[in-house]
PDB file of N, CA and C in Angstrom:
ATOM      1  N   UNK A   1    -121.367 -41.739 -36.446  1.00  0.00           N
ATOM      2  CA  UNK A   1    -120.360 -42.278 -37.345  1.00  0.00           C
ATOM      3  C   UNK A   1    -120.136 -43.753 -37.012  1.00  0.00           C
ATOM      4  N   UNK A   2    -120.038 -44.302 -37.787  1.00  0.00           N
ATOM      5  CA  UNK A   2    -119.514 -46.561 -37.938  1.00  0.00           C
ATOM      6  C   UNK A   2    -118.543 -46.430 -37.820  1.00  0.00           C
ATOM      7  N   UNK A   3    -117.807 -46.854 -37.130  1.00  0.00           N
ATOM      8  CA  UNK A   3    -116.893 -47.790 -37.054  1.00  0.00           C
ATOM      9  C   UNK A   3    -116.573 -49.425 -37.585  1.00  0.00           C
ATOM     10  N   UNK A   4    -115.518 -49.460 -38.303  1.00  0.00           N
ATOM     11  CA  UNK A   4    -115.385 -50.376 -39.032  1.00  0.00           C
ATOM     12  C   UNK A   4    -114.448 -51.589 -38.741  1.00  0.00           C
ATOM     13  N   UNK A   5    -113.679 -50.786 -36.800  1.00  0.00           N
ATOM     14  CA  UNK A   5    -113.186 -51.423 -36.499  1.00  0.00           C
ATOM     15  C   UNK A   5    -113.746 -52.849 -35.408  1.00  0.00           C
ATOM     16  N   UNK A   6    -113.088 -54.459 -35.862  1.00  0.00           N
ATOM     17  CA  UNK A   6    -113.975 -55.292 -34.844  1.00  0.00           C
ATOM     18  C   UNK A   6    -112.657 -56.002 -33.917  1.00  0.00           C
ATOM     19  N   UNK A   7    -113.281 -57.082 -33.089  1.00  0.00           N
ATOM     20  CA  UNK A   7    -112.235 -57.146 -32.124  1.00  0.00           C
ATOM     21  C   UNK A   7    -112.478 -59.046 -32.329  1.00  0.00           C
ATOM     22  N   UNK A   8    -111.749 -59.586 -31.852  1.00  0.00           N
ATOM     23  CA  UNK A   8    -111.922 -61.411 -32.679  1.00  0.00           C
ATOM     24  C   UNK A   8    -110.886 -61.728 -31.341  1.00  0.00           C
ATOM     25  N   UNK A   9    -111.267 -63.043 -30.871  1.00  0.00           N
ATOM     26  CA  UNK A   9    -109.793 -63.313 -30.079  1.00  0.00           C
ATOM     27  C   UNK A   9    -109.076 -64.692 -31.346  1.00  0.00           C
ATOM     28  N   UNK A  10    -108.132 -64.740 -31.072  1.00  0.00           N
ATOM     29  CA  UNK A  10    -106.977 -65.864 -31.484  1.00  0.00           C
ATOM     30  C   UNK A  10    -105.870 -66.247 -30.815  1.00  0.00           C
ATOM     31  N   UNK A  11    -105.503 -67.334 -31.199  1.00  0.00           N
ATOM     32  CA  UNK A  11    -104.139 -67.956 -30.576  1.00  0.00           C
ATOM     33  C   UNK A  11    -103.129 -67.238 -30.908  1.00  0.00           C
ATOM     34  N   UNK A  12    -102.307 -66.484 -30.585  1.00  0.00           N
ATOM     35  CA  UNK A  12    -100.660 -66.148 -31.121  1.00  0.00           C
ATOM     36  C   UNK A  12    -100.208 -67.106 -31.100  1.00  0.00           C
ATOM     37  N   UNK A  13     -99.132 -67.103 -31.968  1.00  0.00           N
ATOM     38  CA  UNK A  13     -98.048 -67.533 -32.602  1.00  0.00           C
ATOM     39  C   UNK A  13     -96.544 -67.259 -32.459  1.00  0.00           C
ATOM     40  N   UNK A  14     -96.804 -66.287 -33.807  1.00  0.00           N
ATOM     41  CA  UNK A  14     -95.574 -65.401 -33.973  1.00  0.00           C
ATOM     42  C   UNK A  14     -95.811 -64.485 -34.348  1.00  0.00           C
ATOM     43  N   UNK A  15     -94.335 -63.222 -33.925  1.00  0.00           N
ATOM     44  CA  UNK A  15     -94.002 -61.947 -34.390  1.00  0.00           C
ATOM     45  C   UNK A  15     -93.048 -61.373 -35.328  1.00  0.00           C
ATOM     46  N   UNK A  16     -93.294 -60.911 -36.358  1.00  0.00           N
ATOM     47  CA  UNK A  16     -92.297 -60.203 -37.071  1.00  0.00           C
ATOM     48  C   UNK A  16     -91.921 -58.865 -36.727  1.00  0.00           C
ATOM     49  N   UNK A  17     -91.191 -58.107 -37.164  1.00  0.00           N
ATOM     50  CA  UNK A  17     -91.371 -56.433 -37.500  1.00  0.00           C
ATOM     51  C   UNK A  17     -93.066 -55.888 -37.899  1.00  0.00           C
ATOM     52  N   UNK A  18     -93.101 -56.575 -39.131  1.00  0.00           N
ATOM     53  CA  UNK A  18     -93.769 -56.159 -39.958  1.00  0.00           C
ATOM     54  C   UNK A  18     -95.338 -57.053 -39.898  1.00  0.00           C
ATOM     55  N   UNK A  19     -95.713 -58.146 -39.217  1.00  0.00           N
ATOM     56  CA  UNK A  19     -96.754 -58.939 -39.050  1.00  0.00           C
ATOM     57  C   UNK A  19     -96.376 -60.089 -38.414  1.00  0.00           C
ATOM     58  N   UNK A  20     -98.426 -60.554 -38.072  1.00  0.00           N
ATOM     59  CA  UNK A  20     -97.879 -61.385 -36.542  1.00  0.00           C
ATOM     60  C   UNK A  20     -98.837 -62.589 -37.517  1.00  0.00           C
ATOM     61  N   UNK A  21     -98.695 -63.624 -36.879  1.00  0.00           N
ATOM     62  CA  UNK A  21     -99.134 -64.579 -37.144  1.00  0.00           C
ATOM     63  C   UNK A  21    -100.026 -65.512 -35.983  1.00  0.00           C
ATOM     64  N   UNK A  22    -101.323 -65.435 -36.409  1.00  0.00           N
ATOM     65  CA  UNK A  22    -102.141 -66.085 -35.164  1.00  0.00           C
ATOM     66  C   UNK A  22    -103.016 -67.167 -35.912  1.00  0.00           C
ATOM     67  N   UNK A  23    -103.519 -67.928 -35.274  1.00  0.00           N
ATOM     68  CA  UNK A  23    -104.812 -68.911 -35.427  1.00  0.00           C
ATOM     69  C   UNK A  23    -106.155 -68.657 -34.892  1.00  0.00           C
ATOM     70  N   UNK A  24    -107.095 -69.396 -35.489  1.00  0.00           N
ATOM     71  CA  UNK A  24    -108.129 -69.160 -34.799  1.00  0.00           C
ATOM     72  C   UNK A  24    -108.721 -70.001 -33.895  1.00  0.00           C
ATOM     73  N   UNK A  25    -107.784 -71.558 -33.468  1.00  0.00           N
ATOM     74  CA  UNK A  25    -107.625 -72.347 -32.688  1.00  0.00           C
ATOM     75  C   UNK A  25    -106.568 -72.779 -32.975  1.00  0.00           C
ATOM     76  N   UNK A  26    -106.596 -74.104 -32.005  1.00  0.00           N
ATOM     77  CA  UNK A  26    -105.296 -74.370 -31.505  1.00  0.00           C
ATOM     78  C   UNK A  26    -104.598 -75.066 -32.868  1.00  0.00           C
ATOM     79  N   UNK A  27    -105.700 -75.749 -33.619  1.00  0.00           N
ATOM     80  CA  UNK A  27    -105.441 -76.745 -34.668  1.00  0.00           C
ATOM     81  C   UNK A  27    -105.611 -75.976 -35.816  1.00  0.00           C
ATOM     82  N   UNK A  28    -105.863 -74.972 -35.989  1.00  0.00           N
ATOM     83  CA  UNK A  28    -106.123 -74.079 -37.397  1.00  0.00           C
ATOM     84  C   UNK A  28    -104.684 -73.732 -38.064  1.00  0.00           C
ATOM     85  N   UNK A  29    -105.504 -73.116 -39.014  1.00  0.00           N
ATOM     86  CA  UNK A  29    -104.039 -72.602 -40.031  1.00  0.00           C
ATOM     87  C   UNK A  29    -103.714 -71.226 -39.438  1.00  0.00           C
ATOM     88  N   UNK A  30    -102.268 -71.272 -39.873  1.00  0.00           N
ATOM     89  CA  UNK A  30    -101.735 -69.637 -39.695  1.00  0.00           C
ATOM     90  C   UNK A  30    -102.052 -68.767 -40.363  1.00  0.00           C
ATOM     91  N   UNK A  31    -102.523 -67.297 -40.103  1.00  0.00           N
ATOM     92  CA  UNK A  31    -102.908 -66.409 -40.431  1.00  0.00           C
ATOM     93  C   UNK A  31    -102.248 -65.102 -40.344  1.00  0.00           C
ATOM     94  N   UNK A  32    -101.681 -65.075 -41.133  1.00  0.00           N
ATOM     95  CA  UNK A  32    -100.839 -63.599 -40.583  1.00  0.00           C
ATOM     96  C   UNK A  32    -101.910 -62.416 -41.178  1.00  0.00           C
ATOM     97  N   UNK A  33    -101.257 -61.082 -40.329  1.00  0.00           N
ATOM     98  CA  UNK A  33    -102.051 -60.549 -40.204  1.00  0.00           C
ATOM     99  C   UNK A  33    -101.070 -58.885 -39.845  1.00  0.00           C
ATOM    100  N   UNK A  34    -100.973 -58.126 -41.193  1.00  0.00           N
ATOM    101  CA  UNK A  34    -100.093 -56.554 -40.770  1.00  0.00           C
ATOM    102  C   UNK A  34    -100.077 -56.017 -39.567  1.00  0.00           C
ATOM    103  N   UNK A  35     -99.239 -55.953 -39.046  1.00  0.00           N
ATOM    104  CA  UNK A  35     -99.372 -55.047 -38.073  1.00  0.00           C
ATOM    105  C   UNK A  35     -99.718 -53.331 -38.432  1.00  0.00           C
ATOM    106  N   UNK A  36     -99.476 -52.866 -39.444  1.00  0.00           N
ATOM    107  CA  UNK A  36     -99.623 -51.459 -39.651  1.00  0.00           C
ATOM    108  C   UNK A  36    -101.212 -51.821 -39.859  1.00  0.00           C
ATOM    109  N   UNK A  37    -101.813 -52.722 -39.696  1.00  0.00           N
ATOM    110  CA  UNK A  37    -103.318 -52.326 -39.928  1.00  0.00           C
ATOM    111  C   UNK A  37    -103.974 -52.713 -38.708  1.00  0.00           C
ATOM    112  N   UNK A  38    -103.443 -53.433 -37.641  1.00  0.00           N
ATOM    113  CA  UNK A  38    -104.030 -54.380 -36.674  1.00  0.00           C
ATOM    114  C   UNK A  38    -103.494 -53.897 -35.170  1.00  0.00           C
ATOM    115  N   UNK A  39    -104.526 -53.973 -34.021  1.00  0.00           N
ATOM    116  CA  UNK A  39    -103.364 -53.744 -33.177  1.00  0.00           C
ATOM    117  C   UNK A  39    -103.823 -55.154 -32.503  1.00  0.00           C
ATOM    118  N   UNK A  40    -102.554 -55.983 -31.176  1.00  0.00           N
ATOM    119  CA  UNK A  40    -102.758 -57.243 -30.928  1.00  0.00           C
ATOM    120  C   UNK A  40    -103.012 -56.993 -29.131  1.00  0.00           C
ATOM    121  N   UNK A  41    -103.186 -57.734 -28.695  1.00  0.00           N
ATOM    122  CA  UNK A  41    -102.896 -57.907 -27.248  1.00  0.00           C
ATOM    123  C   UNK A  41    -103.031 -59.044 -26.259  1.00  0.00           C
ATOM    124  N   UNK A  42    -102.640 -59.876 -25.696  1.00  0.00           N
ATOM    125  CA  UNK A  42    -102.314 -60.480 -24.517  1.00  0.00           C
ATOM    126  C   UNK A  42    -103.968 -60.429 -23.569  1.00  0.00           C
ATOM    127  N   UNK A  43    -104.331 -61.746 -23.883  1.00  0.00           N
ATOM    128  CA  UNK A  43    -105.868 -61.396 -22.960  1.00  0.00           C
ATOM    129  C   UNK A  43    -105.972 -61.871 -21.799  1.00  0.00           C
ATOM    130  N   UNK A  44    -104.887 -62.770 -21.668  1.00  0.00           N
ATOM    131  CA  UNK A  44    -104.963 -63.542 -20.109  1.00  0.00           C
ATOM    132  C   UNK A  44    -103.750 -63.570 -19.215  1.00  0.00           C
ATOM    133  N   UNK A  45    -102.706 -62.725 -20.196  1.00  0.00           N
ATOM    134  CA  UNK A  45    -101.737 -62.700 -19.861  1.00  0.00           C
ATOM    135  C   UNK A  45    -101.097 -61.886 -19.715  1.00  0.00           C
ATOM    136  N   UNK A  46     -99.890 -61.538 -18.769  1.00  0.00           N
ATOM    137  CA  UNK A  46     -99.141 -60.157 -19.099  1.00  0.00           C
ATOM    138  C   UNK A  46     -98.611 -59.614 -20.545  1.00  0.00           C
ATOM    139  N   UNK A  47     -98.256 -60.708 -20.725  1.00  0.00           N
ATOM    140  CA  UNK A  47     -97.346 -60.411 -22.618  1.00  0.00           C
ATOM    141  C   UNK A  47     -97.862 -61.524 -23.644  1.00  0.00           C
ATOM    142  N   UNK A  48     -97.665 -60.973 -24.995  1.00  0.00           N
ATOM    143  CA  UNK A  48     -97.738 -62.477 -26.082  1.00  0.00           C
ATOM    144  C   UNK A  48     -96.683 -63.346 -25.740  1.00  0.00           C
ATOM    145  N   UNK A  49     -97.323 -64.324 -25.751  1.00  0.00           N
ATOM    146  CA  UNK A  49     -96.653 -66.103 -26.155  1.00  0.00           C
ATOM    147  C   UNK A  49     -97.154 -66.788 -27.144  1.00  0.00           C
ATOM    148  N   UNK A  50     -96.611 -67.793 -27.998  1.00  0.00           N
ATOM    149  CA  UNK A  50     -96.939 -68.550 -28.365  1.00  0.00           C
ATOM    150  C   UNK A  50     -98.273 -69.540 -27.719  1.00  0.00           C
ATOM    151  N   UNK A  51     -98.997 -69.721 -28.422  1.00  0.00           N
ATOM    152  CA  UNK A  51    -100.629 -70.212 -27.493  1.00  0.00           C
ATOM    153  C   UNK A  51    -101.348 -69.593 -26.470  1.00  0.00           C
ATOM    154  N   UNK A  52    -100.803 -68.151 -26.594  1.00  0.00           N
ATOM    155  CA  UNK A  52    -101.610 -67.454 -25.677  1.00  0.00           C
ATOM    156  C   UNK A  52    -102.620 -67.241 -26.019  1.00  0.00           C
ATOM    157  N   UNK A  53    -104.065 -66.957 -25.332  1.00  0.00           N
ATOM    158  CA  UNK A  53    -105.599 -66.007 -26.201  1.00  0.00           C
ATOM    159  C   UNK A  53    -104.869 -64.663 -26.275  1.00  0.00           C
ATOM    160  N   UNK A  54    -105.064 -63.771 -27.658  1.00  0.00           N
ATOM    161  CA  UNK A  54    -104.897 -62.209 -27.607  1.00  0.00           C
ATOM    162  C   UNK A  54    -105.870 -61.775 -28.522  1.00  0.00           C
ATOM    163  N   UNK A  55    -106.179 -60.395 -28.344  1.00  0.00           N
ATOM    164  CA  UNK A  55    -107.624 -60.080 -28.742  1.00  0.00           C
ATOM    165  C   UNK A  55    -106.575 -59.336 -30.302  1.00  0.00           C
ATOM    166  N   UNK A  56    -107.157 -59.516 -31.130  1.00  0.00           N
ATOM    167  CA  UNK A  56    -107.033 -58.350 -31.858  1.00  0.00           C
ATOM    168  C   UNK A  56    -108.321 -57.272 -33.090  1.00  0.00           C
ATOM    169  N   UNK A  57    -107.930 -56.145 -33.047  1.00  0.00           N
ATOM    170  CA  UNK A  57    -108.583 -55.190 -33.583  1.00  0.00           C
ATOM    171  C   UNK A  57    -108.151 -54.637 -34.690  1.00  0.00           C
ATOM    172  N   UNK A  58    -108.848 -54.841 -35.895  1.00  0.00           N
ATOM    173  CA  UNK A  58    -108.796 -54.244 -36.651  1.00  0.00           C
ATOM    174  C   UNK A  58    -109.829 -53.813 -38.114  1.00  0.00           C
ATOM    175  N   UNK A  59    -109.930 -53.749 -38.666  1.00  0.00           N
ATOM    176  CA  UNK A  59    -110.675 -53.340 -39.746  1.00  0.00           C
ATOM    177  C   UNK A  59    -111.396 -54.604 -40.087  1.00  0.00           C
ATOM    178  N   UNK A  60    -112.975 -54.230 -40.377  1.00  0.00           N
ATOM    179  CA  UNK A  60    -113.476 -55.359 -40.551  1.00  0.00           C
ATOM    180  C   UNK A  60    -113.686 -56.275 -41.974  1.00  0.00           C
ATOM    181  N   UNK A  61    -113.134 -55.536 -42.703  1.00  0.00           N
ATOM    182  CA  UNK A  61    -113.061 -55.937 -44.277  1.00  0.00           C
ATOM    183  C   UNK A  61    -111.766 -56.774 -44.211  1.00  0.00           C
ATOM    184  N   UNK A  62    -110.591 -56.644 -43.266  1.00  0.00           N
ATOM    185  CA  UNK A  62    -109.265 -57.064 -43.292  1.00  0.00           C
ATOM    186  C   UNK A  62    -109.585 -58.507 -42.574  1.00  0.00           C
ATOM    187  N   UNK A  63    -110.402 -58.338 -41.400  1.00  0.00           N
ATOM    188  CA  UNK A  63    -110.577 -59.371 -40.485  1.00  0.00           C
ATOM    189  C   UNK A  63    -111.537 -60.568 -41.420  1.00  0.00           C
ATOM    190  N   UNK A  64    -112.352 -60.082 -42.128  1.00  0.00           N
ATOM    191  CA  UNK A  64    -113.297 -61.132 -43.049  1.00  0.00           C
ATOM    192  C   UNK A  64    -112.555 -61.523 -44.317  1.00  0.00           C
ATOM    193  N   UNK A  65    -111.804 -60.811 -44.032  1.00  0.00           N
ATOM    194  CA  UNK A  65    -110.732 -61.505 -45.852  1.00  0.00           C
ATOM    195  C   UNK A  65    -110.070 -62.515 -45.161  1.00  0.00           C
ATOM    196  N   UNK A  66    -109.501 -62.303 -43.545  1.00  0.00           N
ATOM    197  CA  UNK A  66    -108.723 -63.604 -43.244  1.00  0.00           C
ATOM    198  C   UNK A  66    -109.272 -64.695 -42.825  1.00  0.00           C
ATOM    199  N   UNK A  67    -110.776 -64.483 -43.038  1.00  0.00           N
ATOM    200  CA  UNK A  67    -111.607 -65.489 -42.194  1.00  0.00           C
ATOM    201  C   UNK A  67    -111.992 -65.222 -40.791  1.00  0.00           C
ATOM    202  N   UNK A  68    -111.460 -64.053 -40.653  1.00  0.00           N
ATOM    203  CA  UNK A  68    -111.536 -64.346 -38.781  1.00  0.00           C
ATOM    204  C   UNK A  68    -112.882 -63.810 -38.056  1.00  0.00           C
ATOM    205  N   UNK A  69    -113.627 -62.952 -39.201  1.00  0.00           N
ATOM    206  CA  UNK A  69    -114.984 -63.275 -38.718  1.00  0.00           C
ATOM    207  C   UNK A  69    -116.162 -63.786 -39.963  1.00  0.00           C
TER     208      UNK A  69
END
C-alpha cells in the first residue's frame, strides 16, 4: 500500500487553534497550513518558536498545492 503521506522541513511562525503558519525560508511567504490535515514538530528544538526548523507531515497533494514540495 502508498502512502501519500510526505515530510518537508519549514520555518514556524505561528499558531492558531485551527492552523499554523510556516515558511519555507527565512525570507519566504507565509503559508498556512490546517492542522486537522498536518501534523508539525520542533526539529532542533524542544518546542515550536517562531524561526524554529519543524518538520511537518502531511498529505502530499496538500503539501504541493502549498508549494512546499
Amino acid at each position: 500500500m502508498r502512502s501519500d503521506i510526505e515530510e518537508v522541513d519549514v520555518i514556524f511562525q505561528h499558531q492558531t487553534d485551527r492552523a499554523v503558519c510556516v515558511r519555507e525560508d527565512e525570507d519566504g511567504d507565509d503559508i498556512w497550513l490546517p492542522l486537522s490535515q498536518i501534523e508539525i514538530e520542533a526539529k532542533n528544538t524542544p518546542e515550536l518558536r517562531r524561526g524554529c526548523v519543524a518538520v511537518v507531515s502531511g498529505p502530499e497533494w496538500l503539501l504541493t498545492d502549498k508549494g512546499l514540495l
